[in-house]
N, C-alpha and C. Protein backbone atom coordinates (compact mmCIF):
# COMPACT_ATOMS: atom_id res chain seq x y z
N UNK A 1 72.84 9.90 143.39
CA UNK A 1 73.37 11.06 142.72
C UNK A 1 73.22 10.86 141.21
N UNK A 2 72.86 11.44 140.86
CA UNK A 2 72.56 11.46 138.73
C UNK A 2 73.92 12.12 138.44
N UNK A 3 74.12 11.13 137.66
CA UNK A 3 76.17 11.26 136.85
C UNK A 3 75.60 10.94 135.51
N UNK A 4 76.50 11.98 134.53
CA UNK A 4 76.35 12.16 133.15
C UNK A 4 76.96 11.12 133.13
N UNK A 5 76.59 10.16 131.93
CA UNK A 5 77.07 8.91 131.44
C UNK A 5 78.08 9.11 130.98
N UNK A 6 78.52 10.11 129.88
CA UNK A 6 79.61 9.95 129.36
C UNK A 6 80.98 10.34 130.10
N UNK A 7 80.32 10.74 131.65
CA UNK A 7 81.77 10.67 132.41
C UNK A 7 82.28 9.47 132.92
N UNK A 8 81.30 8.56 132.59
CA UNK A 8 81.73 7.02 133.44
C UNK A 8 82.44 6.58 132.57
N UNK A 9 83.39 5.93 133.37
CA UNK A 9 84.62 5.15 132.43
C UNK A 9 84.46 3.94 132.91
N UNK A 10 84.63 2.45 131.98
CA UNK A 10 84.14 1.64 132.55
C UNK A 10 85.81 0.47 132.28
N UNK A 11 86.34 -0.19 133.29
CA UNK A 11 87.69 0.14 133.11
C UNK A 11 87.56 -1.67 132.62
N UNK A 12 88.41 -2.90 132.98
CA UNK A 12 88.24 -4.29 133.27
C UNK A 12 86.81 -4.66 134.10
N UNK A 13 86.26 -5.83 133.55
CA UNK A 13 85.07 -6.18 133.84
C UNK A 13 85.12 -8.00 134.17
N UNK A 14 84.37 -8.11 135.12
CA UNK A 14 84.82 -9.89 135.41
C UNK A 14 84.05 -10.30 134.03
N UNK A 15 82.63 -9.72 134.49
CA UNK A 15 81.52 -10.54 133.00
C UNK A 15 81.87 -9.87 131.86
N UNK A 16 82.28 -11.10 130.94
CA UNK A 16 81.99 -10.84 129.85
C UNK A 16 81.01 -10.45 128.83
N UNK A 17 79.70 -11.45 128.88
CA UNK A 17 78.86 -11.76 128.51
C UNK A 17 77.73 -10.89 129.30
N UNK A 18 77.48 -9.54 128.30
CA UNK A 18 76.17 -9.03 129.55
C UNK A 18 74.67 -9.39 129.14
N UNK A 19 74.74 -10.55 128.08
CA UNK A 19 73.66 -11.50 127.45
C UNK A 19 72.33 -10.66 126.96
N UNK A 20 71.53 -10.43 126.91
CA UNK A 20 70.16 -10.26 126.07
C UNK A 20 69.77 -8.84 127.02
N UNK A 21 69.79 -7.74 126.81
CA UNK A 21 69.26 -6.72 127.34
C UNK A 21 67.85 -6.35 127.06
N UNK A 22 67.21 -6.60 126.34
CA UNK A 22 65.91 -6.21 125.93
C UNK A 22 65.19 -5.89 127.20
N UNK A 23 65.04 -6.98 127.97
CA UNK A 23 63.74 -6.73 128.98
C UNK A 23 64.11 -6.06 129.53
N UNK A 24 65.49 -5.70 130.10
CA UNK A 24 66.49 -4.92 131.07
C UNK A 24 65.95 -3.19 130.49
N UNK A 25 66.01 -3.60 128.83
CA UNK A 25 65.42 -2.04 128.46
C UNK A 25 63.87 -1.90 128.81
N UNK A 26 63.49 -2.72 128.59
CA UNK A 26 61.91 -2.38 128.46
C UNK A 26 61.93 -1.76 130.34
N UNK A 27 62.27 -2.56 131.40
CA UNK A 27 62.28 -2.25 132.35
C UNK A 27 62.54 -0.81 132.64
N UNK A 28 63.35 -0.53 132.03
CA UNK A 28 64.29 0.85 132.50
C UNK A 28 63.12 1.56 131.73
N UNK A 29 62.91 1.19 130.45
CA UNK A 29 61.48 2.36 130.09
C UNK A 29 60.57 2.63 131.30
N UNK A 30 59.69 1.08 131.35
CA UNK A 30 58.53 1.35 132.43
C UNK A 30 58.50 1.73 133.62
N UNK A 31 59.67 1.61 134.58
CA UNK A 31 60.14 1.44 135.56
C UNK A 31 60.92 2.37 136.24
N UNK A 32 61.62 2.96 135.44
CA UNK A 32 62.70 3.99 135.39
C UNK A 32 63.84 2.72 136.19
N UNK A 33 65.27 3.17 136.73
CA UNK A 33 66.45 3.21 137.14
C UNK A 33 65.69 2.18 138.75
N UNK A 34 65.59 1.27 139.20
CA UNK A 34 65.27 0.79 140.44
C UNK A 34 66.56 0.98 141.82
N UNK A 35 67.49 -0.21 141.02
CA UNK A 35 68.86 0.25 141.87
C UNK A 35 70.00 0.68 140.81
N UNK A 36 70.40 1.50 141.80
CA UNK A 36 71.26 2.69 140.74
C UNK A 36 72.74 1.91 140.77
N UNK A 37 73.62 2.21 139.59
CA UNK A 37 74.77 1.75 139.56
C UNK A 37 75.83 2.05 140.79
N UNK A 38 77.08 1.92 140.83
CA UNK A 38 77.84 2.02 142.05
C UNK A 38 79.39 2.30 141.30
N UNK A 39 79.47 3.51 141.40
CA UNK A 39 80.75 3.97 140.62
C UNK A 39 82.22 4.38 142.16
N UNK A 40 83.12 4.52 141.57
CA UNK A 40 84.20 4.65 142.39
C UNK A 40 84.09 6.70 142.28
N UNK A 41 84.84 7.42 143.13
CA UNK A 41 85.10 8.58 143.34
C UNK A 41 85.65 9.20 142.02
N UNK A 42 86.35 8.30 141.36
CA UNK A 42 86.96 8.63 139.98
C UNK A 42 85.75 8.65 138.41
N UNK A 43 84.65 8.41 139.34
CA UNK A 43 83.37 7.88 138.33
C UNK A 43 83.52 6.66 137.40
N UNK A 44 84.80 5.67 137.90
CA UNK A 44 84.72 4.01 137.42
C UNK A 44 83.93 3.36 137.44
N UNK A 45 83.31 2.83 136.87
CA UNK A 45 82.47 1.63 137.18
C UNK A 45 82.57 0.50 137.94
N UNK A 46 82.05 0.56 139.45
CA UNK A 46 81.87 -0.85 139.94
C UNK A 46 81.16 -1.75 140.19
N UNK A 47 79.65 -1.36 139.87
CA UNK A 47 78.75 -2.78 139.80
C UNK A 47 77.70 -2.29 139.14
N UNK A 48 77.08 -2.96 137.84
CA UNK A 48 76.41 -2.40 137.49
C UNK A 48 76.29 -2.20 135.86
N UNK A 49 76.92 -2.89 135.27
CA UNK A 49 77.27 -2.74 133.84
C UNK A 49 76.38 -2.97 132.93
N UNK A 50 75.43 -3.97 133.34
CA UNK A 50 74.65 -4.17 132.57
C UNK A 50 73.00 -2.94 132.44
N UNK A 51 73.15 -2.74 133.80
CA UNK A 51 71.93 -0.90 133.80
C UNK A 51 72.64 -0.34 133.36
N UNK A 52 73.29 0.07 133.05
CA UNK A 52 74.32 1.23 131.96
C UNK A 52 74.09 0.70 130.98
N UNK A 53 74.40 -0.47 130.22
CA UNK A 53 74.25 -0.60 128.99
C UNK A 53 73.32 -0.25 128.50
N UNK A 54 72.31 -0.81 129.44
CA UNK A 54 70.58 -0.70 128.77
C UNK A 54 69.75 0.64 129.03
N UNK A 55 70.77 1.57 129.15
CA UNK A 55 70.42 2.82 129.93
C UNK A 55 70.71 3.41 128.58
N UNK A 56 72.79 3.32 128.60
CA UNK A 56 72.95 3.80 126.97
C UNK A 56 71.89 3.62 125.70
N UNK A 57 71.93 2.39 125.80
CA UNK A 57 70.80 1.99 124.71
C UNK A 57 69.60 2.24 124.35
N UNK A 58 68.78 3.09 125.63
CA UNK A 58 67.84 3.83 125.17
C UNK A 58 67.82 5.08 125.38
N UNK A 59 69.46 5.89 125.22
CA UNK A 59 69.17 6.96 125.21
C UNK A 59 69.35 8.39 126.47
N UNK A 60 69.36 7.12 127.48
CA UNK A 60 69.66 7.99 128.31
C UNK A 60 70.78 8.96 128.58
N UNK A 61 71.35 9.94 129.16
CA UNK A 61 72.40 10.75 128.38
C UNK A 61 72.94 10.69 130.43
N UNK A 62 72.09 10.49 131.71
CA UNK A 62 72.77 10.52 133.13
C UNK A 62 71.55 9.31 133.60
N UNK A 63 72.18 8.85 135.09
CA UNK A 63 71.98 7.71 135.17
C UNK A 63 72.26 8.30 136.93
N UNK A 64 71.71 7.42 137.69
CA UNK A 64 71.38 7.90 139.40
C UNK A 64 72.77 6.55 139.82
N UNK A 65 73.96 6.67 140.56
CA UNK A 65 74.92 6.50 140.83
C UNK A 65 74.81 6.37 142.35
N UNK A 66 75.58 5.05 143.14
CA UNK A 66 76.13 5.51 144.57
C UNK A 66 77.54 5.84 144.21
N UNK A 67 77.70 6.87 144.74
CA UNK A 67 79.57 7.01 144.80
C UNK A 67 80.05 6.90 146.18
N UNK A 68 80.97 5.28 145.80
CA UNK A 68 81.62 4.90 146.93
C UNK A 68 83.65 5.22 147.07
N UNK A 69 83.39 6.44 147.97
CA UNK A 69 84.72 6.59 147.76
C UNK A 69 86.13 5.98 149.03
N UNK A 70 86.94 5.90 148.75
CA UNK A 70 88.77 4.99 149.11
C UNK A 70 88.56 3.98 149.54
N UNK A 71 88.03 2.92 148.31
CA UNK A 71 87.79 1.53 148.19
C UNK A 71 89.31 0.94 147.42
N UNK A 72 90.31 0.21 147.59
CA UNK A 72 90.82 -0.40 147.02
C UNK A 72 90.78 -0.62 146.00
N UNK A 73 91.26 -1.44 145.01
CA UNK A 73 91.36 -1.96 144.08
C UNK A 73 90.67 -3.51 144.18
N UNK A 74 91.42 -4.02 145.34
CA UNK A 74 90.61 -5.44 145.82
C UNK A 74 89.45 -5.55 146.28
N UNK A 75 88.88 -4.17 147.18
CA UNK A 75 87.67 -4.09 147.86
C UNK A 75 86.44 -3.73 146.29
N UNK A 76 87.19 -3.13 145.62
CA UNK A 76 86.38 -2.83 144.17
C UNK A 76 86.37 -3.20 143.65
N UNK A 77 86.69 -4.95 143.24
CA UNK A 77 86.50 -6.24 142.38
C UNK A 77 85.56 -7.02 143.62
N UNK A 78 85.84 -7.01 144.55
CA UNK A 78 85.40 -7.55 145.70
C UNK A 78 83.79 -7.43 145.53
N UNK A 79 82.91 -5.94 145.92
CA UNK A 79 82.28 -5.87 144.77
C UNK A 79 81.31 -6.00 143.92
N UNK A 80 82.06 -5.79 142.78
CA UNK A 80 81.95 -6.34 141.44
C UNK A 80 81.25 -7.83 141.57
N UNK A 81 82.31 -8.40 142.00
CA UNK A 81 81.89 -10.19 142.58
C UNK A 81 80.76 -10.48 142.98
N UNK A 82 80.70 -9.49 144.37
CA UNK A 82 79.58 -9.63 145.62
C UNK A 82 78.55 -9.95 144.71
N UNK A 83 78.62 -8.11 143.98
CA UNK A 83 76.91 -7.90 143.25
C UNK A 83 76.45 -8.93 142.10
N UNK A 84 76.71 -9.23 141.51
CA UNK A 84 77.13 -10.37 140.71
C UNK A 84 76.63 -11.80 141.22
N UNK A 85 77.40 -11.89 142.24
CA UNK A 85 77.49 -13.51 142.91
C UNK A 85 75.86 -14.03 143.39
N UNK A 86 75.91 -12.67 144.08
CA UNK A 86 74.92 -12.75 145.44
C UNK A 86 73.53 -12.86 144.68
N UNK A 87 73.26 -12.22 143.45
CA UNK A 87 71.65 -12.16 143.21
C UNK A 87 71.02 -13.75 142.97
N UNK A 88 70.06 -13.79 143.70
CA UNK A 88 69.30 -15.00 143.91
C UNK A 88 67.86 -15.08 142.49
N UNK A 89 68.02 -15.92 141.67
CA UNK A 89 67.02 -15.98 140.97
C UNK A 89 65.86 -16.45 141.74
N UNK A 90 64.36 -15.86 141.15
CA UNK A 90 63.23 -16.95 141.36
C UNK A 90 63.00 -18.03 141.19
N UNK A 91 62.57 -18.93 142.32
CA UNK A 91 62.45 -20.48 141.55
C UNK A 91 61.21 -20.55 141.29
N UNK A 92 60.50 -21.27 140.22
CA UNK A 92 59.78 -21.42 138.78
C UNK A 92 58.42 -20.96 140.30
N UNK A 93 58.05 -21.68 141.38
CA UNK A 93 57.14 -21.58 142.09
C UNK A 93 56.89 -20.20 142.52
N UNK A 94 57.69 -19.63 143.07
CA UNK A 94 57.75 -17.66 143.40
C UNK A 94 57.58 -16.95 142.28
N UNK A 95 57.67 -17.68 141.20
CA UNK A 95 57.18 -16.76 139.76
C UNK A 95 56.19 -16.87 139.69
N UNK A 96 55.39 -18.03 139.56
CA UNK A 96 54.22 -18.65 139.31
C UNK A 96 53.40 -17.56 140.48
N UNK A 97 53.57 -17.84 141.48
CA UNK A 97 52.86 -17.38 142.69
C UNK A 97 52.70 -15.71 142.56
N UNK A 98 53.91 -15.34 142.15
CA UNK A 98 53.68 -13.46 142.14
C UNK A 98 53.28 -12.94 141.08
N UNK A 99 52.95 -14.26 139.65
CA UNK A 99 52.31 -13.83 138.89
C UNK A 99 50.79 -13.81 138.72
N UNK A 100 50.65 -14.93 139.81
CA UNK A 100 48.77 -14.77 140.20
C UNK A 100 48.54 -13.79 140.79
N UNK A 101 49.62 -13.32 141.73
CA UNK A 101 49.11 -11.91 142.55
C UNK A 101 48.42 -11.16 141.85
N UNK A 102 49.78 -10.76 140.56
CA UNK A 102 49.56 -9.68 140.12
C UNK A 102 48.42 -9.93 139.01
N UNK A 103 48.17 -11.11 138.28
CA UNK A 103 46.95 -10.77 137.62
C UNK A 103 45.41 -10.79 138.79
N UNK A 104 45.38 -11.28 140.43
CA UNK A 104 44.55 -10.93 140.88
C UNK A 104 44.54 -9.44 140.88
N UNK A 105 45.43 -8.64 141.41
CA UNK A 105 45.22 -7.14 141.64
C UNK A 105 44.37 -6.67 140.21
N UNK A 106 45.53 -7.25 139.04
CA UNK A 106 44.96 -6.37 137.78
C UNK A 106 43.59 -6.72 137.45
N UNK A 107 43.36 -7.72 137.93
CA UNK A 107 41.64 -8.42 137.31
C UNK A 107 40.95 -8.94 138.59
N UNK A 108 40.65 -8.11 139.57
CA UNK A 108 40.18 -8.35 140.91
C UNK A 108 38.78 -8.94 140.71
N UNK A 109 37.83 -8.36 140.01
CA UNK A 109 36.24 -8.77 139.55
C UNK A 109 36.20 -10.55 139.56
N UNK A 110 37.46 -10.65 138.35
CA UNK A 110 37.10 -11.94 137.89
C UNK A 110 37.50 -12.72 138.81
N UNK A 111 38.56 -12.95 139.86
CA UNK A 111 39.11 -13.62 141.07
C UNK A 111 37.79 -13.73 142.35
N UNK A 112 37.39 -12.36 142.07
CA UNK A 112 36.48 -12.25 143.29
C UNK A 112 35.19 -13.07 142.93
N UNK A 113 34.85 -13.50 141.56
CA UNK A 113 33.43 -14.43 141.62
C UNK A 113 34.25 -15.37 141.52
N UNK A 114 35.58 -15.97 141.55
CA UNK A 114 35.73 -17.31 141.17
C UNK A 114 36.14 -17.48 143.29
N UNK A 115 36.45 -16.48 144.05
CA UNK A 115 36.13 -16.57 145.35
C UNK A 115 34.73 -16.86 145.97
N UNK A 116 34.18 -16.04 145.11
CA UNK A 116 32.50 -16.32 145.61
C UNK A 116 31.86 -17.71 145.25
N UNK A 117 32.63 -17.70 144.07
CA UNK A 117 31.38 -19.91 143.62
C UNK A 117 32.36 -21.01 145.03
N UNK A 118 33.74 -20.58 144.69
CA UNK A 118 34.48 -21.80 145.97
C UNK A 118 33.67 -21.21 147.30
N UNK A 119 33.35 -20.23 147.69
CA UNK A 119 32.82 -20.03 148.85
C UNK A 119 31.44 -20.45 149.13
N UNK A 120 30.80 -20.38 148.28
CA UNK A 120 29.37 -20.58 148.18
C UNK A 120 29.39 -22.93 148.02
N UNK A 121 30.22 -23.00 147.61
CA UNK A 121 30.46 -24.41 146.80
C UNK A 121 30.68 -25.00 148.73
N UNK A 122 31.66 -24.81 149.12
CA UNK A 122 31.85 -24.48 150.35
C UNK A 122 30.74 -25.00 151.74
N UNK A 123 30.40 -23.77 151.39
CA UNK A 123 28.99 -23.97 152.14
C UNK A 123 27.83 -24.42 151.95
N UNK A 124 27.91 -25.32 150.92
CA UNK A 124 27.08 -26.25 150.83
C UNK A 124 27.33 -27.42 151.05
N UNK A 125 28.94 -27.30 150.40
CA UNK A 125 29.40 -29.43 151.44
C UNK A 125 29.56 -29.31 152.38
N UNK A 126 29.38 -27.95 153.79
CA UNK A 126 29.32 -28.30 154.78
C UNK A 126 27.73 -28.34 155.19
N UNK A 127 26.91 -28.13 154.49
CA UNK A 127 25.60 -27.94 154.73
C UNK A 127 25.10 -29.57 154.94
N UNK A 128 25.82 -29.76 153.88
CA UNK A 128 25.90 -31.50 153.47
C UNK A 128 26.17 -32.68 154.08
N UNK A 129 27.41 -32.42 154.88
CA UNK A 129 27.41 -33.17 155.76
C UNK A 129 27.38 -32.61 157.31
N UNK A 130 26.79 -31.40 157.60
CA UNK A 130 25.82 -31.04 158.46
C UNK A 130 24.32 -31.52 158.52
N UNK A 131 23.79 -32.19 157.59
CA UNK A 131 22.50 -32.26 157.82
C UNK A 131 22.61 -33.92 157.82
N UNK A 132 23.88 -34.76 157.27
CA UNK A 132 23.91 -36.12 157.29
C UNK A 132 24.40 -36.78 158.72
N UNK A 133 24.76 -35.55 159.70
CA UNK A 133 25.18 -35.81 161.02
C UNK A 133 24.22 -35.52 161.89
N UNK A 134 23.31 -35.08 161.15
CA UNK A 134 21.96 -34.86 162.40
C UNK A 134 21.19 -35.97 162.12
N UNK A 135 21.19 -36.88 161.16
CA UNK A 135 20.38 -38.12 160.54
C UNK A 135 20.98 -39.15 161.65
């Protein structure tokens, strides 16, 4: 649901620290909104503070919302927590790895002759010791 920002009220927050937003903006430029914030029926804020910030910050004036409504008070820090707790960073190897993907997709030509010399390279050390097993 798209909720005007300036109806969100954003009440006590566990994090303090919503640390370095930049890329968070650049994202929201290129990218638009991926997962949308999660406000209470009252349009409170419950998970999500930091895409709002970086939403405010460039301008945006509404923002795409789940509205979860007759959640507690405990079930709505609860949460807060979850979303928070639960996100799993990349480890250094799954970065590494999805960043070759993506420069294969973006630069397919140059991947595909450096496929073709290992392939060709290939079939010649088996040529190699194919012809030293018939000796």
């Amino acid at each position: 649901m798209l909720v005007p920002i300036k109806d969100i009220k954003i009440k006590r927050r566990v994090r303090k620290d919503l640390g370095n937003l930049d890329d968070l903006k650049d994202s929201l430029r290129l990218y638009g909104l991926m997962n949308p914030i999660t406000l209470n029926s009252k349009y409170e804020l419950i998970a999500g503070e930091r895409r709002l910030q970086a939403a405010i910050a460039i301008g945006w004036t509404n923002i795409n919302a789940n509205i979860i409504d007759n959640l507690s008070e405990v079930e709505q820090l609860e949460m807060e927590l979850e979303e928070n707790n639960q996100r799993k960073e990349f480890t250094d190897q799954e970065l590494l790895e999805g960043y070759k993907r993506l420069e294969r997709l973006r630069n397919p030509s140059f991947f595909y002759k450096i496929f073709l010399f290992f392939k060709r390279l290939w079939e010649k050390i088996k040529e190699f010791f194919e012809s030293r097993r018939k000796k």
